[in-house]
N, C-alpha and C. Protein backbone atom coordinates (compact mmCIF):
# COMPACT_ATOMS: atom_id res chain seq x y z
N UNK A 1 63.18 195.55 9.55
CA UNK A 1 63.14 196.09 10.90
C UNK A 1 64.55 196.29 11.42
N UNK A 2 65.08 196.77 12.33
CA UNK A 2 66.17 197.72 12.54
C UNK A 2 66.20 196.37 13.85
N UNK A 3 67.65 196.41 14.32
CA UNK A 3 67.78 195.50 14.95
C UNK A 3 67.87 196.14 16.19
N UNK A 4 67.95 197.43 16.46
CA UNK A 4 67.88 198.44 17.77
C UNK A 4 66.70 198.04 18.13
N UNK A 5 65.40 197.40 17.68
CA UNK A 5 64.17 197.28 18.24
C UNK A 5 64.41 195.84 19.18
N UNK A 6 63.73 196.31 20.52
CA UNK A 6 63.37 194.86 21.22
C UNK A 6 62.15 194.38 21.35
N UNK A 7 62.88 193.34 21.77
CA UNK A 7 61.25 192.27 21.42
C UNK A 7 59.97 192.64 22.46
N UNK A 8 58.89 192.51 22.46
CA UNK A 8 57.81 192.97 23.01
C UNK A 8 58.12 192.09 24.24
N UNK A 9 58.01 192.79 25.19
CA UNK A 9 57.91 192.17 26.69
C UNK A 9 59.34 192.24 27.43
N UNK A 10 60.11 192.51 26.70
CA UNK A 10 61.41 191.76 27.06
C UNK A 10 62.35 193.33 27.45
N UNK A 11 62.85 192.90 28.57
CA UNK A 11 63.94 194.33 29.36
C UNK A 11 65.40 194.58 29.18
N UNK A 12 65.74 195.11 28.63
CA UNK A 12 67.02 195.28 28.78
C UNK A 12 68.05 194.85 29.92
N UNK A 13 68.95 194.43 30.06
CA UNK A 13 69.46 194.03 31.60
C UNK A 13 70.05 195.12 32.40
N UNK A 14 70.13 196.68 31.94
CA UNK A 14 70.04 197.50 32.44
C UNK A 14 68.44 198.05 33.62
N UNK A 15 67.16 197.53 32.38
CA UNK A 15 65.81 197.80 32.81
C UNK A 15 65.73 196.87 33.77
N UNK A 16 65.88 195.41 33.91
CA UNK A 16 65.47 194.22 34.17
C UNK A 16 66.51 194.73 36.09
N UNK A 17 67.61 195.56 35.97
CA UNK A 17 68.52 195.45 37.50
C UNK A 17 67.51 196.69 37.97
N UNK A 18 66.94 197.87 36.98
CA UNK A 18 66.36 199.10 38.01
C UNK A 18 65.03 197.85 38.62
N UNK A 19 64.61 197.58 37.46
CA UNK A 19 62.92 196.87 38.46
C UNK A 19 63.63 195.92 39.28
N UNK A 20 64.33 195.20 39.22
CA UNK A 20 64.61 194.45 40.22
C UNK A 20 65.20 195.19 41.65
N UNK A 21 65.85 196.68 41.68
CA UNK A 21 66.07 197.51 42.95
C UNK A 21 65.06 197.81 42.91
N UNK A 22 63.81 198.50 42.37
CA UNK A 22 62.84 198.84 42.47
C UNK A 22 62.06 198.25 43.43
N UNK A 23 62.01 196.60 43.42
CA UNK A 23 61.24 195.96 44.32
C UNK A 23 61.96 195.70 45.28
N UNK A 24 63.18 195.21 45.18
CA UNK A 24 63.67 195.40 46.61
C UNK A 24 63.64 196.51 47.66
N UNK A 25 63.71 197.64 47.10
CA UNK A 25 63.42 198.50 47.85
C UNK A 25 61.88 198.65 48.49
N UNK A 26 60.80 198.43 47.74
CA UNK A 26 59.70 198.11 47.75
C UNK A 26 59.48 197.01 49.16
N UNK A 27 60.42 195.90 48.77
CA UNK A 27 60.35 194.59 49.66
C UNK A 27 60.59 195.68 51.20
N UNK A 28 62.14 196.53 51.25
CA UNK A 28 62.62 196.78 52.29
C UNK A 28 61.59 197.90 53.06
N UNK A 29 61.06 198.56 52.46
CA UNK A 29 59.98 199.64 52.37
C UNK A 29 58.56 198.77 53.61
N UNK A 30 58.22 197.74 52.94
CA UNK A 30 56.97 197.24 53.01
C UNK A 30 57.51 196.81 54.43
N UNK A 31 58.30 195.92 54.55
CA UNK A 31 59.21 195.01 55.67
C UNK A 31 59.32 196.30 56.76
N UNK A 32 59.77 196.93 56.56
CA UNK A 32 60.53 198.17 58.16
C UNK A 32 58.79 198.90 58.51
N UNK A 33 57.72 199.17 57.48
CA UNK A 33 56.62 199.43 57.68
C UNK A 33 56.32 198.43 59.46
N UNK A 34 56.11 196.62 58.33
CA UNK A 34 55.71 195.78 59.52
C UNK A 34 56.37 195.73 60.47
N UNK A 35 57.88 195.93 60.73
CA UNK A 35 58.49 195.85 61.62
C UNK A 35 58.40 197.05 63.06
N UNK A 36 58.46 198.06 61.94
CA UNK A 36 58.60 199.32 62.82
C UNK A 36 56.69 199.22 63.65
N UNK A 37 55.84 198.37 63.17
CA UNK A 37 54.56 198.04 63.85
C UNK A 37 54.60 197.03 64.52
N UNK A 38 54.96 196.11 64.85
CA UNK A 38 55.59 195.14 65.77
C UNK A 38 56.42 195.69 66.80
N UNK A 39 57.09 196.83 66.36
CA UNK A 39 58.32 197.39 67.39
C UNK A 39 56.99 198.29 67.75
N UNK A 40 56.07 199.10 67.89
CA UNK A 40 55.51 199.94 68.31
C UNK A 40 54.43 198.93 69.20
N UNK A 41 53.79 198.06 69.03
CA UNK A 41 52.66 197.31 69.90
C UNK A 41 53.89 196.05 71.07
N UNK A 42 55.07 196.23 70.89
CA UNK A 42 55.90 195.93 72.23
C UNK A 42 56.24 196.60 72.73
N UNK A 43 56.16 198.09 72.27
CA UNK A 43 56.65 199.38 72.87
C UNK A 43 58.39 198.83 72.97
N UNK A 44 58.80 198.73 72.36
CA UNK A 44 60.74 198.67 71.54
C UNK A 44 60.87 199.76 71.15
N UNK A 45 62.27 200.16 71.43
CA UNK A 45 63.02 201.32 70.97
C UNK A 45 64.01 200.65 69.81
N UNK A 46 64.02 200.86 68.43
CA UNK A 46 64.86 200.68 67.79
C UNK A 46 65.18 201.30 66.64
N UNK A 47 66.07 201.21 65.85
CA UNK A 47 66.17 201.93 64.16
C UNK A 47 66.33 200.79 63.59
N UNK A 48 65.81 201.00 62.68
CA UNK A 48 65.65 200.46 60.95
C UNK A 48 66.54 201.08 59.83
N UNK A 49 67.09 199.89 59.42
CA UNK A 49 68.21 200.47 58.10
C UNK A 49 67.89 199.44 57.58
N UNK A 50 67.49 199.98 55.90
CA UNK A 50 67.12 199.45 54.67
C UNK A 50 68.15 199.39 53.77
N UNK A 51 68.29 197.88 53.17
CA UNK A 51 69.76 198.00 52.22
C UNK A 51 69.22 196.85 51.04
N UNK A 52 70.08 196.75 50.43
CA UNK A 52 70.39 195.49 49.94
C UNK A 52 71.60 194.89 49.28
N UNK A 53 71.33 193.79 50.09
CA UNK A 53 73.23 193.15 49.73
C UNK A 53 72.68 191.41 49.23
N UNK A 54 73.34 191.25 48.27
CA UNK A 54 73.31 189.74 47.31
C UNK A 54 72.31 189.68 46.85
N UNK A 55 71.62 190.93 46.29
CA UNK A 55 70.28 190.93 44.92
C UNK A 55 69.01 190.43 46.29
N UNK A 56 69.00 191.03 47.53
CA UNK A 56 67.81 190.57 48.65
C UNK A 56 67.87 192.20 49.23
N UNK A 57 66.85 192.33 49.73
CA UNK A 57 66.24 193.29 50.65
C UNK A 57 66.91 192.76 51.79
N UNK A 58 67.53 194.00 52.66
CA UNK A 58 68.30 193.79 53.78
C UNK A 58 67.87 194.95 54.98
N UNK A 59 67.78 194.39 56.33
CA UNK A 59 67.04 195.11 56.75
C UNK A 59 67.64 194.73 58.44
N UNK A 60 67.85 196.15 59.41
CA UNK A 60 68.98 195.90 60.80
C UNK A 60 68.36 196.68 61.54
N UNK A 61 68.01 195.49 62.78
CA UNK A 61 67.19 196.89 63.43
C UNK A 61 68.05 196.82 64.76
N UNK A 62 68.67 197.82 64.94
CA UNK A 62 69.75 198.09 66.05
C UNK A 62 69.36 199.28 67.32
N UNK A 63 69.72 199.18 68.40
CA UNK A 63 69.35 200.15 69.66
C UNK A 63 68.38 199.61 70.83
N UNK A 64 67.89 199.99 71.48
CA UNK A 64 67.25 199.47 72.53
C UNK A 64 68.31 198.00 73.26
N UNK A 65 67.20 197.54 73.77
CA UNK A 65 66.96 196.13 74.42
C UNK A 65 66.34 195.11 73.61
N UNK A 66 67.15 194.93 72.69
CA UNK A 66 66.68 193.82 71.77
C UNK A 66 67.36 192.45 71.55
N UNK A 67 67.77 191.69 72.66
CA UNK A 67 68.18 190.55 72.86
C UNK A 67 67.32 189.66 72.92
N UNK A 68 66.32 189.64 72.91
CA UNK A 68 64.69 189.02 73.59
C UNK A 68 64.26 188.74 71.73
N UNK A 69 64.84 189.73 70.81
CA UNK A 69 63.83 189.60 69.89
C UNK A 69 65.19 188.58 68.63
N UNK A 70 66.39 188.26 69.44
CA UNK A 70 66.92 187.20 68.59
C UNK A 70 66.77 186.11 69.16
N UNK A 71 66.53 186.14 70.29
CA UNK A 71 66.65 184.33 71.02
C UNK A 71 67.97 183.82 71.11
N UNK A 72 67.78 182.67 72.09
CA UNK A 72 68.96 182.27 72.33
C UNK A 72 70.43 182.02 71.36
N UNK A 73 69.68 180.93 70.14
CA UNK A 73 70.34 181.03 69.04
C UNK A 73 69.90 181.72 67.53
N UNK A 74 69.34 182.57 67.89
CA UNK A 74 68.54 182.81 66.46
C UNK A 74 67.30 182.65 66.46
N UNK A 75 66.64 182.19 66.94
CA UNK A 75 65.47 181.20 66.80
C UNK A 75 64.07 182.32 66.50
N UNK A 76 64.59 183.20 67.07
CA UNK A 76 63.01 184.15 67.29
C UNK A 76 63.31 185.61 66.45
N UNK A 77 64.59 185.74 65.99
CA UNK A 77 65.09 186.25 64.82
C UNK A 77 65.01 185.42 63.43
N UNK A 78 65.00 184.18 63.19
CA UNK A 78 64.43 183.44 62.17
C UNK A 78 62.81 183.37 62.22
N UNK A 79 62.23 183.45 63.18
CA UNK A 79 61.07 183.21 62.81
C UNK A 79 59.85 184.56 62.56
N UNK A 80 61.24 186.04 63.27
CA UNK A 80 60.66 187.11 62.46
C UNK A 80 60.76 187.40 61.21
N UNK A 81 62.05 186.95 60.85
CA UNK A 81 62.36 186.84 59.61
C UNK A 81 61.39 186.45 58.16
N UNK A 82 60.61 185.14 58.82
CA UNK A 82 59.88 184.58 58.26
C UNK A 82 58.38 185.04 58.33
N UNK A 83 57.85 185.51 58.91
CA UNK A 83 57.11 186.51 59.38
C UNK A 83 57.34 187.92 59.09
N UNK A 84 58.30 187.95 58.51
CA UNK A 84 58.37 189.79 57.78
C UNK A 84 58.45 189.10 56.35
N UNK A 85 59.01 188.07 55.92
CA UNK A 85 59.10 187.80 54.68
C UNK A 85 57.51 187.46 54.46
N UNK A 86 56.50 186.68 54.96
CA UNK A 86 55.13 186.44 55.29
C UNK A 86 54.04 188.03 54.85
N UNK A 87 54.68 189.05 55.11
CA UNK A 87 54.08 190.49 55.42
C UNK A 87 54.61 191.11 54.30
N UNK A 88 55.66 190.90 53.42
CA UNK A 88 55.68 191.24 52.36
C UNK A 88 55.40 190.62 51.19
N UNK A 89 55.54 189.41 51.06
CA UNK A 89 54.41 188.60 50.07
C UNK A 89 53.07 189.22 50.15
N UNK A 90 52.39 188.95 51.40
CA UNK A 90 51.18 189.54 51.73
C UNK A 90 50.72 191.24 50.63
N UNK A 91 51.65 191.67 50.78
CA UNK A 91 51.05 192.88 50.35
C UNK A 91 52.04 192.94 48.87
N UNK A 92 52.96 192.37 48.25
CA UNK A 92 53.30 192.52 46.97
C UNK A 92 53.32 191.35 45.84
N UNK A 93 52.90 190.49 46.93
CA UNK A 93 52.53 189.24 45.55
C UNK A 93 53.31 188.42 45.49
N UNK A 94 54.51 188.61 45.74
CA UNK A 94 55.68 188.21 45.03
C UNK A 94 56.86 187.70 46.87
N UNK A 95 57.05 185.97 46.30
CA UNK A 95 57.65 185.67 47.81
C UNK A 95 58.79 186.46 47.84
N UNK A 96 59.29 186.48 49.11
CA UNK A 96 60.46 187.71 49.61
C UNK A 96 61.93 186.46 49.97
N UNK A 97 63.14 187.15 49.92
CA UNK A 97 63.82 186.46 50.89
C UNK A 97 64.99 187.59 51.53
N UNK A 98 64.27 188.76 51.87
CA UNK A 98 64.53 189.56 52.67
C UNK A 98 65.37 188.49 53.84
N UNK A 99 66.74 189.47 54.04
CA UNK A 99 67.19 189.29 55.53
C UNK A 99 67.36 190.18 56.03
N UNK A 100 66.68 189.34 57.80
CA UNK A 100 66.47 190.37 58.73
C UNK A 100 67.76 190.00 59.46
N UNK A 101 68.44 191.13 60.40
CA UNK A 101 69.36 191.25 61.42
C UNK A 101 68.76 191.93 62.80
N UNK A 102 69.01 191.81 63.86
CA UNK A 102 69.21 192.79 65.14
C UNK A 102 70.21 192.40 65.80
N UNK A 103 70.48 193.86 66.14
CA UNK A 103 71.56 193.81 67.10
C UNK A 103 72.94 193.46 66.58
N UNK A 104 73.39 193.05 65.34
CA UNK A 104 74.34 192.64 64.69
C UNK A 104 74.40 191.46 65.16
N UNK A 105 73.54 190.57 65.10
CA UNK A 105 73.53 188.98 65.50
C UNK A 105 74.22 188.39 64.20
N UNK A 106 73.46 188.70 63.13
CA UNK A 106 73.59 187.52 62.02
C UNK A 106 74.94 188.34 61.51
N UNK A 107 75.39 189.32 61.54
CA UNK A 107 77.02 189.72 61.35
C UNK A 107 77.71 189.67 61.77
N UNK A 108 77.68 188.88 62.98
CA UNK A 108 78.21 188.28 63.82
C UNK A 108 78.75 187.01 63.59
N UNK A 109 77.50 186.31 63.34
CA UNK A 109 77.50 184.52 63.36
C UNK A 109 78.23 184.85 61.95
N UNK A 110 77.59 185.99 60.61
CA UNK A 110 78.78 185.61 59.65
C UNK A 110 80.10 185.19 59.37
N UNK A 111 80.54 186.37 60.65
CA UNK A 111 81.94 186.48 60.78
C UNK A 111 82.66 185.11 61.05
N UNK A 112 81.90 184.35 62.15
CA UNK A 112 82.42 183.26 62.93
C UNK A 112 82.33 182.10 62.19
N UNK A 113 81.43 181.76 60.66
CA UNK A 113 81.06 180.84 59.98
C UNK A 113 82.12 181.03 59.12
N UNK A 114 82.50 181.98 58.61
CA UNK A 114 83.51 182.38 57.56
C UNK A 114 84.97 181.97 57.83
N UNK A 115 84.99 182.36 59.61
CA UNK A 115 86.18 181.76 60.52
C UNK A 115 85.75 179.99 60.15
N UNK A 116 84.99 179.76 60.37
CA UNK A 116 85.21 178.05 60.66
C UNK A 116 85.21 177.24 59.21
N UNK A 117 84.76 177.86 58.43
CA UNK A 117 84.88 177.45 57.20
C UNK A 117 86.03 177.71 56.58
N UNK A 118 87.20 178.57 56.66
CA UNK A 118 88.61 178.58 56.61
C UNK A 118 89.21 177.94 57.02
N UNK A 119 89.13 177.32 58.39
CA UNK A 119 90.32 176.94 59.38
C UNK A 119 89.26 175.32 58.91
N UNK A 120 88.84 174.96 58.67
CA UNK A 120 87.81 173.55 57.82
C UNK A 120 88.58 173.05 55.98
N UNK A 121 88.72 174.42 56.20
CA UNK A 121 89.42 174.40 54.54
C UNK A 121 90.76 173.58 54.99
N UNK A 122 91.58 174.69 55.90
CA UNK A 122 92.72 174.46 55.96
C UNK A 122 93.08 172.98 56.69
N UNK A 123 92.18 172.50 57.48
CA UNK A 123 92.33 171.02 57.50
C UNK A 123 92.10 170.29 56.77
N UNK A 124 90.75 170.22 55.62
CA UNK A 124 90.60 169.39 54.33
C UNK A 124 92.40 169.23 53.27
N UNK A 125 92.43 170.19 53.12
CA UNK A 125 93.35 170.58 52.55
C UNK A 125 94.62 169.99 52.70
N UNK A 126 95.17 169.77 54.19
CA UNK A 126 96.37 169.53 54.92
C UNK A 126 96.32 167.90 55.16
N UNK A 127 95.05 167.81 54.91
CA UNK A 127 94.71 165.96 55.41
C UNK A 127 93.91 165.01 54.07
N UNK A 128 93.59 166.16 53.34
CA UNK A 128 92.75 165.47 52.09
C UNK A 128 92.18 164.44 52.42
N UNK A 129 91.20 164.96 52.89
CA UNK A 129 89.93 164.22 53.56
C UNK A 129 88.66 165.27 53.80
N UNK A 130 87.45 164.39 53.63
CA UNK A 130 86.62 165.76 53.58
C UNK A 130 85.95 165.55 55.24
N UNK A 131 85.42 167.05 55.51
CA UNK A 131 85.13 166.91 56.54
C UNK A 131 83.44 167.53 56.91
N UNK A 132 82.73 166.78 57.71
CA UNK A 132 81.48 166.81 57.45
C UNK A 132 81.07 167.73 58.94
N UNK A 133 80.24 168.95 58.48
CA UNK A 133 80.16 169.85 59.83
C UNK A 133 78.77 169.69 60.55
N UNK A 134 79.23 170.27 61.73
CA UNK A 134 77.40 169.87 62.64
C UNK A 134 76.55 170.84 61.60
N UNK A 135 74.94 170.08 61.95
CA UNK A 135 73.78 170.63 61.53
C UNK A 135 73.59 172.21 61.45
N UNK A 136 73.15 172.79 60.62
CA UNK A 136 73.53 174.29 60.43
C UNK A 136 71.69 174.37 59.56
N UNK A 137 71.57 175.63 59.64
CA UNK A 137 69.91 176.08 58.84
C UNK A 137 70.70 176.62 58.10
N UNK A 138 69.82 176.77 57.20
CA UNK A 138 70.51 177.17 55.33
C UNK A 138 70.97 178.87 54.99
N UNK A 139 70.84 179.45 56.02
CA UNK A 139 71.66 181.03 55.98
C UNK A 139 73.07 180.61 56.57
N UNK A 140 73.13 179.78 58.06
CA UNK A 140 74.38 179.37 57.83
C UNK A 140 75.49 178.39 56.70
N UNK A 141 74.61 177.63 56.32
CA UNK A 141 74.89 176.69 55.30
C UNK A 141 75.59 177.85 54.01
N UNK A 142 74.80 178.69 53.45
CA UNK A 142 75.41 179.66 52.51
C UNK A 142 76.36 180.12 52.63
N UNK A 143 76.66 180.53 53.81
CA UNK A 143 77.76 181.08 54.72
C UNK A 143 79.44 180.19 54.07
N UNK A 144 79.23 178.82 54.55
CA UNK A 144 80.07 177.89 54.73
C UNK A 144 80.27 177.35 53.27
N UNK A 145 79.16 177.19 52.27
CA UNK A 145 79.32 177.51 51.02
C UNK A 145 80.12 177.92 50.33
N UNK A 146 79.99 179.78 50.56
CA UNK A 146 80.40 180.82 49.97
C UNK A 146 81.93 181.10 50.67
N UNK A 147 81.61 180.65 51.34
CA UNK A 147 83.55 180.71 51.89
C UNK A 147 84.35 179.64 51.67
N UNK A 148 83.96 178.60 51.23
CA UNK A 148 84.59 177.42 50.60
C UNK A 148 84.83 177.40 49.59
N UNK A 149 83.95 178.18 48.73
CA UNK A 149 83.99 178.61 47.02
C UNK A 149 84.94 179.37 47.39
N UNK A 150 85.19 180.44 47.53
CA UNK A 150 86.25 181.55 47.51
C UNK A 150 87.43 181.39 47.56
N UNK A 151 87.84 180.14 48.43
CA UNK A 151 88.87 179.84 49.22
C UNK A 151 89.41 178.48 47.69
N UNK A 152 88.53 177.90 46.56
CA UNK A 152 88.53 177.38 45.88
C UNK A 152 88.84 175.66 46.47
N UNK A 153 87.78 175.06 47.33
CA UNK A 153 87.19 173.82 47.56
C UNK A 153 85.88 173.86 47.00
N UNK A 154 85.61 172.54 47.43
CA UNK A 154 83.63 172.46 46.92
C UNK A 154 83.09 172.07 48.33
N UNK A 155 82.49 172.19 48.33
CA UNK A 155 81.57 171.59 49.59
C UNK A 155 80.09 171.38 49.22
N UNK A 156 78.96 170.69 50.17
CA UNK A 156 78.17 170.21 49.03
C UNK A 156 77.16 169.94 50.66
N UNK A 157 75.67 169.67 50.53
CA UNK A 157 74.87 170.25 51.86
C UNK A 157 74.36 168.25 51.57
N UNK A 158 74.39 167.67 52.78
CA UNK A 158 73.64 166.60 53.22
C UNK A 158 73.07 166.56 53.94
N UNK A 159 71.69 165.69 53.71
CA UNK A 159 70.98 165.04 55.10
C UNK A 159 69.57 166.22 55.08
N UNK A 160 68.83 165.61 55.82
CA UNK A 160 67.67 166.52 55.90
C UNK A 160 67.36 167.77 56.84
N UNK A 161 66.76 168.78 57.02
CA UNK A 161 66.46 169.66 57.90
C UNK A 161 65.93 169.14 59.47
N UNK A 162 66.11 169.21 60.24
CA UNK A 162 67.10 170.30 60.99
C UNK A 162 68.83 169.43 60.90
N UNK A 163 68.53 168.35 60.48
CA UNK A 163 70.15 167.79 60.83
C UNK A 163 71.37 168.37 58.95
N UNK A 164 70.76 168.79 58.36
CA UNK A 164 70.80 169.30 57.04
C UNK A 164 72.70 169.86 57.65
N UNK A 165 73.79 169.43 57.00
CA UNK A 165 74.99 169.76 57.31
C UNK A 165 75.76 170.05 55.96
N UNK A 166 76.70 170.74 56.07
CA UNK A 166 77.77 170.87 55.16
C UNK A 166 78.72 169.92 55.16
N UNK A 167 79.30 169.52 54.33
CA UNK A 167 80.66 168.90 53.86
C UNK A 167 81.53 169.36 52.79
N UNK A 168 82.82 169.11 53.30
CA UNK A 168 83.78 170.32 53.02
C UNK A 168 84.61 168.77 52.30
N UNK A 169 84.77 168.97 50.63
CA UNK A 169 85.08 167.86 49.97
C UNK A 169 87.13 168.41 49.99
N UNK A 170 87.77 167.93 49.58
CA UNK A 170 89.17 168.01 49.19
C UNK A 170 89.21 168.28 47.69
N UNK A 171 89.86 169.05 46.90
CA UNK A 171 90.11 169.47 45.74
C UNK A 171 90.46 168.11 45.30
């Protein structure tokens, strides 16, 4: 047998990245469906933009009067979130971890997590000592993560949900 043959079942990692956009798009598709029906039975004015960024269905619904639909801190933007991720399982089988945005909330709080996780670095660093941050939910937690990796520290998640925190270790 010729070694150009692949094995039965098995995708190429060229095949294996289209099906995997395939469903994300699918995910983002299914998601702006439920959303854009939620935005129609509150009578909301908004747009929908479908993306995907870090191998997830990404999804921004910007315009109107939509301060009401993030909550004070997030709270009612996480729990649509979870509730659009809820609505696409529902109809593709397969759990989601679609993120939702409005209003540029959560590109927002990125920005400012990325800020505090630098200037966190730069004190670990200067004091070699690690430093342990208030309670954060696990999109911020990634956040503080991924900017600690970059910056080349470790940091490492303690304690349970909702008090669930980062700590920012010293090289």
């Amino acid at each position: 047998m010729s070694e150009d043959l692949k094995e039965v079942g098995k995708e190429s990692p060229q095949e294996e990245k289209k099906s995997l956009a395939a469903r994300l798009e699918e995910e983002g598709d299914v998601a702006a469906d439920y959303l854009e029906g939620l935005l129609d039975i509150a009578d909301l004015d908004g747009d929908i933009e479908i993306g995907i960024e870090n191998d997830r269905a990404s999804l921004v619904i910007e315009g109107g009067e939509l301060n009401h639909l993030v909550g004070k801190s997030g709270e009612v933007l996480d729990a649509l979130q979870e509730l659009t991720r809820l609505a696409v399982q529902t109809s593709t089988g397969e759990r989601s971890r679609l993120m939702l945005d409005i209003d540029g909330f959560r590109a927002e709080k990125r920005e400012s997590l990325a800020e505090l996780a630098e200037k966190t670095a730069e004190a670990v660093k200067s004091s070699g000592e690690s430093i342990k941050l208030q309670p954060m939910n696990a999109f911020e937690r990634k956040i503080i993560h991924d900017t600690i990796q970059k910056i080349g520290l470790t940091s490492e998640s303690e304690g349970e949900d909702p008090d669930r925190c980062v700590v920012v270790l010293p090289s």
